[in-house]
Protein backbone atom coordinates (compact mmCIF):
# COMPACT_ATOMS: atom_id res chain seq x y z
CA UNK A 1 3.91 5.91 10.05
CA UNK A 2 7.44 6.61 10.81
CA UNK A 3 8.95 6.86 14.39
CA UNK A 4 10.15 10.29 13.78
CA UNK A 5 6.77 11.55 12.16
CA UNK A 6 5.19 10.97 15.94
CA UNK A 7 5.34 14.66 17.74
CA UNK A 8 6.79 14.58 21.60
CA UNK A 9 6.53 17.94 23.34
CA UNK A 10 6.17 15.95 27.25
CA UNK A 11 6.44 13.41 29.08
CA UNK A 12 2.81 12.97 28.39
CA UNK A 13 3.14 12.83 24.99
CA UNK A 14 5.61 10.16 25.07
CA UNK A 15 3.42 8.28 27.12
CA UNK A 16 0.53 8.61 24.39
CA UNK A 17 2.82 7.92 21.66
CA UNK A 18 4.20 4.52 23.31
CA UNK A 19 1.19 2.22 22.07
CA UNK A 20 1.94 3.57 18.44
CA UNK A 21 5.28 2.56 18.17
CA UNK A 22 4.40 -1.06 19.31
CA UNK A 23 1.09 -1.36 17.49
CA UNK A 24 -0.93 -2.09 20.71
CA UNK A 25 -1.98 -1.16 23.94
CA UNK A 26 0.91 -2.51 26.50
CA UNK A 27 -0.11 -4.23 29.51
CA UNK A 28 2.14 -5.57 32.42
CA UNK A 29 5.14 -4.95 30.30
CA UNK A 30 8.82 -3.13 30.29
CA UNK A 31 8.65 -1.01 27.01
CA UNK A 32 12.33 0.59 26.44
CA UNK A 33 12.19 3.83 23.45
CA UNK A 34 15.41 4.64 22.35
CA UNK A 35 15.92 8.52 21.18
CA UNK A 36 18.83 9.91 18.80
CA UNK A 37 18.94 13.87 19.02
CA UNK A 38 15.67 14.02 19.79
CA UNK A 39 14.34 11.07 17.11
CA UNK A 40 12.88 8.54 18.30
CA UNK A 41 14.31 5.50 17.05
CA UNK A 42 13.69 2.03 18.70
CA UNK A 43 11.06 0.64 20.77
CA UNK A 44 10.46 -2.52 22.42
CA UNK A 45 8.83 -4.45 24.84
CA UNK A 46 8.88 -7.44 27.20
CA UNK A 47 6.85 -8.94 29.34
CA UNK A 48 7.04 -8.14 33.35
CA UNK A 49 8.79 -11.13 35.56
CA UNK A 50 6.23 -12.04 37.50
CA UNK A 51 6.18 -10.61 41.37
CA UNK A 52 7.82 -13.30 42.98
CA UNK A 53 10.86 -13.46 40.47
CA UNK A 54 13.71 -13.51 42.47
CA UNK A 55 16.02 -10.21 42.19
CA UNK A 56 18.81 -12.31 40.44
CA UNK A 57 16.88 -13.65 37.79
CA UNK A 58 15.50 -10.43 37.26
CA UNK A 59 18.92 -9.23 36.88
CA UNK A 60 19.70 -11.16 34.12
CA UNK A 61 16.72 -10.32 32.47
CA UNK A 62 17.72 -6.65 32.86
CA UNK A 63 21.23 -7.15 31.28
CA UNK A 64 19.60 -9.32 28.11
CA UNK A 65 17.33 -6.38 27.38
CA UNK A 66 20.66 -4.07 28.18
CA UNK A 67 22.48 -6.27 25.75
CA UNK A 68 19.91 -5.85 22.71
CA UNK A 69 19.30 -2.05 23.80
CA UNK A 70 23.03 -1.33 22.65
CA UNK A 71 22.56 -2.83 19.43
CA UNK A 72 20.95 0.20 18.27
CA UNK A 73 22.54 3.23 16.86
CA UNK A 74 20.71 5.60 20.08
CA UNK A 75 21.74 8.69 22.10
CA UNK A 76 19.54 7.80 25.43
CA UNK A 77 16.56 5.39 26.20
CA UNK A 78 12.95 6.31 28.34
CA UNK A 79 12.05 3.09 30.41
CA UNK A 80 8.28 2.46 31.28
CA UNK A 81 6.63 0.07 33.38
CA UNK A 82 3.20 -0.31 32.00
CA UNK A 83 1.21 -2.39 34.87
CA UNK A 84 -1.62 -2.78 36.45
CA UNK A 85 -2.88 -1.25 40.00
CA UNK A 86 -1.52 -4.30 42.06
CA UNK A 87 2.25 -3.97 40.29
CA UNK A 88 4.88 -1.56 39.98
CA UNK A 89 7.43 -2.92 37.86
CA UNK A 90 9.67 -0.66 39.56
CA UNK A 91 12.54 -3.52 40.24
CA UNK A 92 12.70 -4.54 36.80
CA UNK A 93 12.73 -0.88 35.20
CA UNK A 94 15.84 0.01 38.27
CA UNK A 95 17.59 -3.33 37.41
CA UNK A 96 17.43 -2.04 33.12
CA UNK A 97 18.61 1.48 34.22
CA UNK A 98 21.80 0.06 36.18
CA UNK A 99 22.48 -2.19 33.32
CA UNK A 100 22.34 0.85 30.64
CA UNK A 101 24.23 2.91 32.49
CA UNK A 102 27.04 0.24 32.83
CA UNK A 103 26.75 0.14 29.20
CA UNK A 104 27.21 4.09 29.04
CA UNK A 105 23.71 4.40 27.63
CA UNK A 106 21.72 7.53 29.07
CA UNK A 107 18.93 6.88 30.92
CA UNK A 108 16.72 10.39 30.04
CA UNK A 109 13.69 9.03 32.03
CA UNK A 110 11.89 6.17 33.97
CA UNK A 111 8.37 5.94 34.08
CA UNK A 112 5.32 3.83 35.16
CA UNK A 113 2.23 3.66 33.34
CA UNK A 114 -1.00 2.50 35.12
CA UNK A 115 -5.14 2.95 34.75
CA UNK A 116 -4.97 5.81 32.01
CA UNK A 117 -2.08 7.83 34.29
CA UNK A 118 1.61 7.96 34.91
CA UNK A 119 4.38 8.90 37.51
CA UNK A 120 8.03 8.95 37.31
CA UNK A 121 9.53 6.25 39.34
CA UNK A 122 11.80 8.77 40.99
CA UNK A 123 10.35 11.44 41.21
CA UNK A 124 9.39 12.51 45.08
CA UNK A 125 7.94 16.22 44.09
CA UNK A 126 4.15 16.40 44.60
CA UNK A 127 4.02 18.90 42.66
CA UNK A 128 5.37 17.38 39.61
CA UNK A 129 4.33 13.82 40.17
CA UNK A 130 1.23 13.62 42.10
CA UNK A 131 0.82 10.41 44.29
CA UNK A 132 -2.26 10.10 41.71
CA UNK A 133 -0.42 10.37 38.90
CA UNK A 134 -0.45 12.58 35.73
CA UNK A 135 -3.58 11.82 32.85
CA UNK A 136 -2.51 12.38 29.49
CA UNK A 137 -5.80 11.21 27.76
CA UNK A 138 -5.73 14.73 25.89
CA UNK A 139 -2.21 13.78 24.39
CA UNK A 140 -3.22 10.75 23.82
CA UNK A 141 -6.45 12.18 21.58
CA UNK A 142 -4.22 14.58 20.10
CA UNK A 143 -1.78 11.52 18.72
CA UNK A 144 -4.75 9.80 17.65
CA UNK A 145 -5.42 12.78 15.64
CA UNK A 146 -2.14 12.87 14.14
CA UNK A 147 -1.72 9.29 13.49
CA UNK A 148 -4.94 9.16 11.77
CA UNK A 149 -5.47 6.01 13.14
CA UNK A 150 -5.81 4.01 16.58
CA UNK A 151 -4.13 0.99 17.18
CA UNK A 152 -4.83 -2.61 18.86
CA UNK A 153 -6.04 -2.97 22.08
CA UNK A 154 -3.58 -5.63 22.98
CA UNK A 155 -0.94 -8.12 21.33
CA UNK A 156 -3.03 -10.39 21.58
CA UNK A 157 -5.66 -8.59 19.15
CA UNK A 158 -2.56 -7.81 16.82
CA UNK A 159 -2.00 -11.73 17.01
CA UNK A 160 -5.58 -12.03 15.83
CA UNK A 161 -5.01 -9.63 12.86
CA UNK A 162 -3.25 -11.58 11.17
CA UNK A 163 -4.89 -14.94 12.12
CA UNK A 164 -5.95 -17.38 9.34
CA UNK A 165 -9.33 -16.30 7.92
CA UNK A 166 -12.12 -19.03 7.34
CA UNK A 167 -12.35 -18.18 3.58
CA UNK A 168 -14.38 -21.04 1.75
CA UNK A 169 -13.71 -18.93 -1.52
CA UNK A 170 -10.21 -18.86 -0.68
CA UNK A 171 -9.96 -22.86 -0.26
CA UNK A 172 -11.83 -23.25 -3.70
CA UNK A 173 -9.41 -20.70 -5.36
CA UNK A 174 -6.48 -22.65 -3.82
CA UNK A 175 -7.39 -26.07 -5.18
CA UNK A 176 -7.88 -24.22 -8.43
CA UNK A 177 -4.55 -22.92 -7.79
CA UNK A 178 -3.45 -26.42 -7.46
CA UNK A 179 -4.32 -28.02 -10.25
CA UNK A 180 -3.13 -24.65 -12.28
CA UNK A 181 0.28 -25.59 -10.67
CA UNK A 182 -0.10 -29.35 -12.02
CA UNK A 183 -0.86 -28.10 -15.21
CA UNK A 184 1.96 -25.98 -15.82
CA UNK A 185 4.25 -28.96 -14.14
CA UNK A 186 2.38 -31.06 -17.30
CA UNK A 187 3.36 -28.29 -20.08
CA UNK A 188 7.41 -27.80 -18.92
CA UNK A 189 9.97 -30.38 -20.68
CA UNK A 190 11.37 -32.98 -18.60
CA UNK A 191 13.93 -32.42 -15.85
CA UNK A 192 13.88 -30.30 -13.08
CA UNK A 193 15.67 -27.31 -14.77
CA UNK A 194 12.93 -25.95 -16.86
CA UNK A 195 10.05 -27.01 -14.04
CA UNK A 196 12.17 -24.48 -12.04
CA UNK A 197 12.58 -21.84 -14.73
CA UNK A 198 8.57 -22.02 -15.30
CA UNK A 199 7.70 -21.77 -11.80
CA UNK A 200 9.97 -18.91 -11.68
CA UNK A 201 8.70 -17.18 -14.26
CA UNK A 202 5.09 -17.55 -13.37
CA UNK A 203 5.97 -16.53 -9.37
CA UNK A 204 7.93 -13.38 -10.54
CA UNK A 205 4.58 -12.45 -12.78
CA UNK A 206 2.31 -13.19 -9.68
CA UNK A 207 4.27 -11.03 -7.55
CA UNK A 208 4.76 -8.00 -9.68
CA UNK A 209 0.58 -8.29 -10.21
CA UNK A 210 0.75 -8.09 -6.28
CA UNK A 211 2.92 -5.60 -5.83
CA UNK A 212 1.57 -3.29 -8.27
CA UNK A 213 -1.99 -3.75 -7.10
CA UNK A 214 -1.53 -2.82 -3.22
CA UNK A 215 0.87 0.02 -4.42
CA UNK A 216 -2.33 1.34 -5.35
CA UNK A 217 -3.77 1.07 -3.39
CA UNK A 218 -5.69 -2.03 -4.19
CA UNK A 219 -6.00 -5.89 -3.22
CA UNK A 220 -5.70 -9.37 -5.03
CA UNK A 221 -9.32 -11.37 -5.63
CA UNK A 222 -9.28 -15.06 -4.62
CA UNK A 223 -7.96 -16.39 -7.52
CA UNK A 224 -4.81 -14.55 -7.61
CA UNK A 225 -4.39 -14.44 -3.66
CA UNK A 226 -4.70 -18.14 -4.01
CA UNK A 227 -2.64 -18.74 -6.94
CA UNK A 228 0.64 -16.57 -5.21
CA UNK A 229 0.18 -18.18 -2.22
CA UNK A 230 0.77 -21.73 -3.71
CA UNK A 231 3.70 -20.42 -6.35
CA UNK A 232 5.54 -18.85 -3.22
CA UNK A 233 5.91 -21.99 -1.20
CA UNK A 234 8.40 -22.40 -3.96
CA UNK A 235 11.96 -21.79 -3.01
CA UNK A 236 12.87 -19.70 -6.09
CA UNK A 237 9.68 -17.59 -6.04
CA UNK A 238 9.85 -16.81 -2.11
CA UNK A 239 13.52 -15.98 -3.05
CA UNK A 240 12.19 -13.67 -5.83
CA UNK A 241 9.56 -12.20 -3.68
CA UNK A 242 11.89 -11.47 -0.38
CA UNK A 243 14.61 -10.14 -3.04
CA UNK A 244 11.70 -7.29 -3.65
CA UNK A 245 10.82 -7.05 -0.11
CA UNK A 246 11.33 -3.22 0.95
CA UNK A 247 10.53 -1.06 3.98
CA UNK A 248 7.26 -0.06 2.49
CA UNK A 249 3.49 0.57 4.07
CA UNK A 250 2.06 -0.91 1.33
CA UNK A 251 3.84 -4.10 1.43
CA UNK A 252 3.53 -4.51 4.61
CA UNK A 253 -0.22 -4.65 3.76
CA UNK A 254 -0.11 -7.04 1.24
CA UNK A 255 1.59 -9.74 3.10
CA UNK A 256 -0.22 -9.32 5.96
CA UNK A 257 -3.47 -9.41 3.19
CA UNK A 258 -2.20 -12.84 1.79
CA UNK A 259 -1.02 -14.21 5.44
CA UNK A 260 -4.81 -14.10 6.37
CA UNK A 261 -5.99 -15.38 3.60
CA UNK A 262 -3.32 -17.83 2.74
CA UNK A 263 -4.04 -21.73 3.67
CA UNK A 264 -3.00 -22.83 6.81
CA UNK A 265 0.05 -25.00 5.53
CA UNK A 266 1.14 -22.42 2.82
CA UNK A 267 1.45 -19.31 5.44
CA UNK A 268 5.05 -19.79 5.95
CA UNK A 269 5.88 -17.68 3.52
CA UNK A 270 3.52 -14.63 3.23
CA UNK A 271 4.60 -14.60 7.32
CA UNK A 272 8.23 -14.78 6.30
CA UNK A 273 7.38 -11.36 4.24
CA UNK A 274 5.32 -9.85 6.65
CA UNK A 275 7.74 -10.13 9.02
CA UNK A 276 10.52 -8.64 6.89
CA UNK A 277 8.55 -6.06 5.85
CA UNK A 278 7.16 -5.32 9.00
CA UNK A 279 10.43 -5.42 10.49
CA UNK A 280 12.09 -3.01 8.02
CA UNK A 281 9.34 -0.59 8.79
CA UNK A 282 9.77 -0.65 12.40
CA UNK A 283 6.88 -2.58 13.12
CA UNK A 284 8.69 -5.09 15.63
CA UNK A 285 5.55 -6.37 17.27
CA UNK A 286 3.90 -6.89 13.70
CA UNK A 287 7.23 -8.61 12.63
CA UNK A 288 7.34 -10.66 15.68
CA UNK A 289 3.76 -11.96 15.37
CA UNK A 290 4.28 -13.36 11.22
CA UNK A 291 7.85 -14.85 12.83
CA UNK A 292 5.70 -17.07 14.82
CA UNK A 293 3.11 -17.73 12.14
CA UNK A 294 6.12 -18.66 9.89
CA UNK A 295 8.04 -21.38 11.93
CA UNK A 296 4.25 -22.80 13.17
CA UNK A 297 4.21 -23.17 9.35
CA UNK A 298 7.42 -24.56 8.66
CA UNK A 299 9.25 -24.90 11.78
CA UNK A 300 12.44 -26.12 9.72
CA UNK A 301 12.18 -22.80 7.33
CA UNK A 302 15.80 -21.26 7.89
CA UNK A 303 14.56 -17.38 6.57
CA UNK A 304 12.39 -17.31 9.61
CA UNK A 305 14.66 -19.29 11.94
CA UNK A 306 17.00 -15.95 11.09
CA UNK A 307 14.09 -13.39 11.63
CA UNK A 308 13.54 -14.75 14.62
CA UNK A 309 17.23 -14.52 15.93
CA UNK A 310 17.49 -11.23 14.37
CA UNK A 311 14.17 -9.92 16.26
CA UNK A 312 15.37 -11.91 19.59
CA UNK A 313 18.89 -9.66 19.32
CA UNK A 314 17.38 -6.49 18.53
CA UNK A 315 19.47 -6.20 15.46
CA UNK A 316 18.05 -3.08 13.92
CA UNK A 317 17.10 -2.83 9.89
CA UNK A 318 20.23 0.01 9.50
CA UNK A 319 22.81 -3.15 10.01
CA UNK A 320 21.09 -4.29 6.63
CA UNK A 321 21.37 -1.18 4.96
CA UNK A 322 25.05 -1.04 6.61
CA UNK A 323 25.87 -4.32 5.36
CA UNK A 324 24.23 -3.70 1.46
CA UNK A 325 26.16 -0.65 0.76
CA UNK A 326 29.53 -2.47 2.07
């Protein structure tokens, strides 16, 4: 689902819609949604400081997210605090405000998000912003409705989407895929050039099979999950693959298919895709998440070394599209 397919008629609404634009349920967390005429356009979130934080570090926390914030190609941001009873969040969300508007970002709204209701930070009208807060469980069943779908219940049951399965059919079609591998290594001519050319050849077949499968709408049996999984920790095939890497729904699904599945020491790459894919999409938490599957992987892997920079700066996917048509 796109960012600008979401509908926001009120505050409420915006509130509902947060948790799809992240792909979880926030908790104890600054979320910052940037908005171009009306569009939304960015999201992301950090963790809260915790209480005790003193104001200066918090500060500099505020002017990092600032920093990334005006990276993106936005009109005006919302600012939530989504806590818990005990915590407001309220310095952190203040300190992010100042630091925008320094920036000459637009600060439309700042609200806090706690036990199913919401207030505006400052807001001191009764009237509009009870000292109960506002529900919006309605708006949030009418964006469930919309979406077609409901989403995780916290990062840390996105992390587990995407955790390695315990597949025995998946091991035995990877030491299959193995010895497939050595076989093919046997047939090529001596020298490393056509070794490289065949492995090429048979990763660029593997990963059109893929790609044409979950385009539609289908999935890859063991044999051929297992079989791409061991061509791709191949340089040129992983080159191959991310060359075809596009901001698709579908793909998306696939990598995150074959990350699962994937043994433990060959997940570097399938992450390395999600996480591209993911991020193209606008699916920062998702892309986030297979970053750190990658480089516990391969911590030396240089793609995701750059993913993770790139995620860490907030560099949105229009600076790639920017930089391609240059």
């Amino acid at each position: 689902m796109s960012l600008s397919d979401l509908r926001v008629a009120s505050p409420a609404h915006l509130v509902a819609v947060v948790p799809y634009l992240l792909g979880f349920h926030p908790r104890d967390s600054l979320v910052v949604v940037g908005r171009r005429e009306h569009t939304l356009l960015f999201a992301a979130r950090r963790d809260l400081p915790p209480a005790d934080t003193p104001l200066a570090e918090v500060a500099t926390f505020a002017q990092h997210i600032a920093a990334v914030v005006a990276r993106q190609t936005i009109d005006s941001v919302v600012l939530f605090g989504w806590t818990d009873e005990r915590s407001s969040g309220a310095a952190l969300v203040a300190e992010v405000a100042d630091a925008l508007l320094e920036l000459g970002i637009p600060v439309s709204d700042q609200l806090r998000v706690a036990g199913g209701r919401f207030w505006c930070y400052l807001c001191t009208d009764e009237g509009c912003c009870p000292p109960a807060g506002r529900p919006f469980d309605a708006e949030a069943a009418e964006i469930r409705r919309s979406a077609g779908f409901d989403v995780f219940a916290s990062r840390e049951a996105l992390v587990a989407s995407v955790a390695p399965a315990d597949d025995e059919g998946m091991r035995v079609a990877t030491v299959a895929a193995d010895r497939r591998l050595e076989e093919l290594a046997a047939r090529t001519g001596p020298g490393a050039g056509p070794l490289f050319g065949a492995i090429r050849r048979a990763g660029a077949r593997a990963v059109g099979v893929a790609m044409a499968r979950h385009r539609d709408g289908g999935t890859l049996d063991d044999d051929e999950a297992a079989w791409l999984s061991v061509l791709l920790a191949h340089t040129p095939v992983g080159e191959y693959a991310l060359d075809r890497a596009d901001a698709a729904g579908w793909q998306v699904e696939l990598w995150a298919d074959l990350l699962r599945r994937a043994r433990p020491e060959l997940a570097a790459m399938p992450a390395v895709l999600l996480a591209f894919t993911a991020w193209r999409t606008g699916q920062g938490a998702l892309a986030a998440v297979a970053v750190d599957r990658a480089l516990e992987a391969d911590p030396s892997l240089g793609i995701a070394r750059l993913l993770d920079t790139v995620l860490t700066d907030g560099i949105p996917p229009s600076e790639l599209d920017r930089a391609g048509a240059a």
